[in-house]
Structure formats: C-alpha cells, structure tokens
C-alpha atoms as a PDB file:
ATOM      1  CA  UNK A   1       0.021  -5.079  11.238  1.00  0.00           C
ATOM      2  CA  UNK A   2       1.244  -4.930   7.747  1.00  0.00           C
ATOM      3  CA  UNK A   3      -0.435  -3.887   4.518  1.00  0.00           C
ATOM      4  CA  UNK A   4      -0.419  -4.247   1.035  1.00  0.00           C
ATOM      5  CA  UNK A   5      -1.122  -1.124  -1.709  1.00  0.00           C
ATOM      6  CA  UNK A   6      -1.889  -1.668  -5.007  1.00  0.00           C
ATOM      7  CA  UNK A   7      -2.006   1.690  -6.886  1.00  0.00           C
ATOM      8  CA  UNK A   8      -2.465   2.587 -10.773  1.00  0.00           C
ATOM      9  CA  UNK A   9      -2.394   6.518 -11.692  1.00  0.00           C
ATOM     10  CA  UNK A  10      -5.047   7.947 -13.835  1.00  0.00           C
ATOM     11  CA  UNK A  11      -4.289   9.071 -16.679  1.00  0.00           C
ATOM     12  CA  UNK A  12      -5.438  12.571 -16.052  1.00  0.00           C
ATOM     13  CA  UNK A  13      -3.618  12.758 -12.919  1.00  0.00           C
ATOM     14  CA  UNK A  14      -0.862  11.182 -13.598  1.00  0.00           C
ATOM     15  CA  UNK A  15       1.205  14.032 -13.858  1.00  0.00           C
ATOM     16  CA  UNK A  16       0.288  15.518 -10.535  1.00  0.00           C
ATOM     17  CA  UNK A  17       0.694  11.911  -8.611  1.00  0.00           C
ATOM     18  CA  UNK A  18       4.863  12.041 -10.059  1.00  0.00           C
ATOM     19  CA  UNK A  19       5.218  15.754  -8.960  1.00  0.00           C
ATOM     20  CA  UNK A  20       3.652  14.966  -5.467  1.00  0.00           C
ATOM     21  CA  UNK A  21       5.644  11.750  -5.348  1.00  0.00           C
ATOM     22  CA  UNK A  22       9.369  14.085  -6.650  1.00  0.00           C
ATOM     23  CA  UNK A  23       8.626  16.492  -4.114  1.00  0.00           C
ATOM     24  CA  UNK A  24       8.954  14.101  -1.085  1.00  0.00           C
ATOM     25  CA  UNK A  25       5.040  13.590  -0.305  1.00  0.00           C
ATOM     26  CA  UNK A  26       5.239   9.681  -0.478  1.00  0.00           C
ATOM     27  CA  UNK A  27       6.573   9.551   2.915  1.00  0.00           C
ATOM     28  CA  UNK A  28       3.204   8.045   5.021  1.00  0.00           C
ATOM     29  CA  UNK A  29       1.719  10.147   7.521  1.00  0.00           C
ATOM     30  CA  UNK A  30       2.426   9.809  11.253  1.00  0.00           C
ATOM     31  CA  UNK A  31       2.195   5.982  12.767  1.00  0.00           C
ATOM     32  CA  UNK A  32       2.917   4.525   9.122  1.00  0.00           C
ATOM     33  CA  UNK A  33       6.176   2.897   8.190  1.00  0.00           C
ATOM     34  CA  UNK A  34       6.832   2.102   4.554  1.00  0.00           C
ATOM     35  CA  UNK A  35       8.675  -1.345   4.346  1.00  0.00           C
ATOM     36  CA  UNK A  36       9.781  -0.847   0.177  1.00  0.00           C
ATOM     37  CA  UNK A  37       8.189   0.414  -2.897  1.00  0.00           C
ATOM     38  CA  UNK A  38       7.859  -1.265  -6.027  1.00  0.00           C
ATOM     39  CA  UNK A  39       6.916   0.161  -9.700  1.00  0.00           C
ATOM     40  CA  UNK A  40       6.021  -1.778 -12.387  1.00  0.00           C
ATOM     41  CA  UNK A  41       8.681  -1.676 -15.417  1.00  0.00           C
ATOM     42  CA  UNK A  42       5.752  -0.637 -17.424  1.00  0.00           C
ATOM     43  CA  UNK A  43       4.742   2.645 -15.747  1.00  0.00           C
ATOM     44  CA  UNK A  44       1.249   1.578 -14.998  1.00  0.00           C
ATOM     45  CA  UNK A  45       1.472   1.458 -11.076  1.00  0.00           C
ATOM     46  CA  UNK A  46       2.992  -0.712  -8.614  1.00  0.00           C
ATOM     47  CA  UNK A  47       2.762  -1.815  -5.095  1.00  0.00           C
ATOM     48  CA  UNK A  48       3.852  -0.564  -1.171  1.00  0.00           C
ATOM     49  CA  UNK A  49       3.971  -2.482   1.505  1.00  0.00           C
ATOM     50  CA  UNK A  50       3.446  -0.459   4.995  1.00  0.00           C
ATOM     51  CA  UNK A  51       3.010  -1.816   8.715  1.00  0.00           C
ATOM     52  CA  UNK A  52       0.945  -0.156  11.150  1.00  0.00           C
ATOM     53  CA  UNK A  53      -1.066  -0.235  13.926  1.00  0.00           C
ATOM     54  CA  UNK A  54      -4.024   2.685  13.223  1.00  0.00           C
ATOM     55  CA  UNK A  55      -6.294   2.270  10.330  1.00  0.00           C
ATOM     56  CA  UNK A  56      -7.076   5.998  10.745  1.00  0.00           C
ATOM     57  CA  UNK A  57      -3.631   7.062   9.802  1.00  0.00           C
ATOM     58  CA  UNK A  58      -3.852   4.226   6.446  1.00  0.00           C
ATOM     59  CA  UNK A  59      -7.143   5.334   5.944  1.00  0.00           C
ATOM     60  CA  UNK A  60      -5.310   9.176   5.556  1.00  0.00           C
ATOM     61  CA  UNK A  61      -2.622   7.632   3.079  1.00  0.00           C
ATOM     62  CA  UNK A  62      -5.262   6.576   0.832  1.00  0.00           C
ATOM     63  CA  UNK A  63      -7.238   9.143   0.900  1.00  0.00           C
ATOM     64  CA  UNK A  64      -4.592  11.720  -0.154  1.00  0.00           C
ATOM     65  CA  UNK A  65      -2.893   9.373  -2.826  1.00  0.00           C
ATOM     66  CA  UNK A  66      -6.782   8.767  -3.982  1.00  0.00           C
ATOM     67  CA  UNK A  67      -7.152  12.172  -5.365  1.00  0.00           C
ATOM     68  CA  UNK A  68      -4.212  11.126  -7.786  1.00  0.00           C
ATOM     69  CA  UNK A  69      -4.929   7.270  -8.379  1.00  0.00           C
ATOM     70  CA  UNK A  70      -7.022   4.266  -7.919  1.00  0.00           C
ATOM     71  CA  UNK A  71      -5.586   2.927  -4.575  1.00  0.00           C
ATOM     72  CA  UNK A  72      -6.792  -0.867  -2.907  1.00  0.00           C
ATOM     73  CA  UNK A  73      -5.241  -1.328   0.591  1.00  0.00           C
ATOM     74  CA  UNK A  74      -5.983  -4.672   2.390  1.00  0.00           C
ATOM     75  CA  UNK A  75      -3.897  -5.911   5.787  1.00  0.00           C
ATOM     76  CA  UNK A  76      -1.745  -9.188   4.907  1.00  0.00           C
ATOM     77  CA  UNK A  77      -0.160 -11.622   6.407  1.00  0.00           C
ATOM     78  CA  UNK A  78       3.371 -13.690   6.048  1.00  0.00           C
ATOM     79  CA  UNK A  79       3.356 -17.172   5.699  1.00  0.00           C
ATOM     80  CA  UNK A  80       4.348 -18.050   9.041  1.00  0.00           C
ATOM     81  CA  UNK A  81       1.561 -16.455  10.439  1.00  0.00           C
ATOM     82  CA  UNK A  82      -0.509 -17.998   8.154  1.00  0.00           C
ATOM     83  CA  UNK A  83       0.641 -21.808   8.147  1.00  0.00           C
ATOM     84  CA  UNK A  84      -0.948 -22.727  11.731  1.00  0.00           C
ATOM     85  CA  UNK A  85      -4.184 -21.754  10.685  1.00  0.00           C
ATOM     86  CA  UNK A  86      -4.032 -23.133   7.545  1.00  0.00           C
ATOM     87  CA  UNK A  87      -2.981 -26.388   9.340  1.00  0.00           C
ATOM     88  CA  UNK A  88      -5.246 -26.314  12.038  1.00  0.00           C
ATOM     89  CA  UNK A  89      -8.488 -25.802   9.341  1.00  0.00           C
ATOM     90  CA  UNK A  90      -7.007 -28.558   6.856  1.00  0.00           C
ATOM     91  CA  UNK A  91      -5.253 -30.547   8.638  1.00  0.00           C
ATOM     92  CA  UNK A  92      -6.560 -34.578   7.732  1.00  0.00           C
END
C-alpha cells in the first residue's frame, strides 16, 4: 500500500529535523520503502511518498519525524486503482 507525507518543520526544531535528515536518519524504518522525496523551493516542507504493508512500522516514521515537525500521513491510491470504482459508483 502506498502513502502520502506531508511534513512542515517547526520553527523551533527546524534545525534539529536538517541535522537528523544530513546525518542519514530519513531512511524509513524496517518494512518501509521510500518511493522519492520532494521539498518545496520555499523551505517550508514538502512531501514523501512511501509503500508499505505495516501501519506499525509508518506509524514509527511519524512518530520519530513528529518530534521535529508537523507530519499528516494518509494511504493513497493511483488512478487506475481508482477509476473502476469511480465508474462503478457514477456510472449513468
């Protein structure tokens, strides 16, 4: 299953979230994969997109990157997946 992160840094722990980040401990825990990364040109967060099958181990990505910065994870999914249900509710 794939999920979506949206995370902005606190400005009081801002600093701490980019040394954490430099020192190699954005790599997910165990049973996580991280599909990309993206940062937003103006600094003020950005967005990772992960696929796994155990909400434990998301559940222990957010909670360590929480400590650092306001963190929403929800489980998404692609358009293919989501165009026969779509059809099937709407279809006229």
């Amino acid at each position: 299953m794939k999920f979506i992160s949206t995370w902005t840094p606190r400005p009081e722990t801002r600093k701490a979230a980019i040394e954490n980040f430099l020192a190699g401990k954005a790599a997910p825990p165990a049973g996580v994969t991280t599909l990309g990364r993206w940062h937003k040109a103006d600094g003020s967060g950005g967005f990772t997109l992960y696929e796994s099958d155990s909400a434990e181990a998301i559940y222990e990505l957010a909670a360590f990157w929480s400590q650092f910065m306001d963190v929403v994870i929800a489980p998404v999914i692609e358009d293919a997946a989501a165009g026969p249900t779509l059809t099937k509710l709407f279809k006229s």
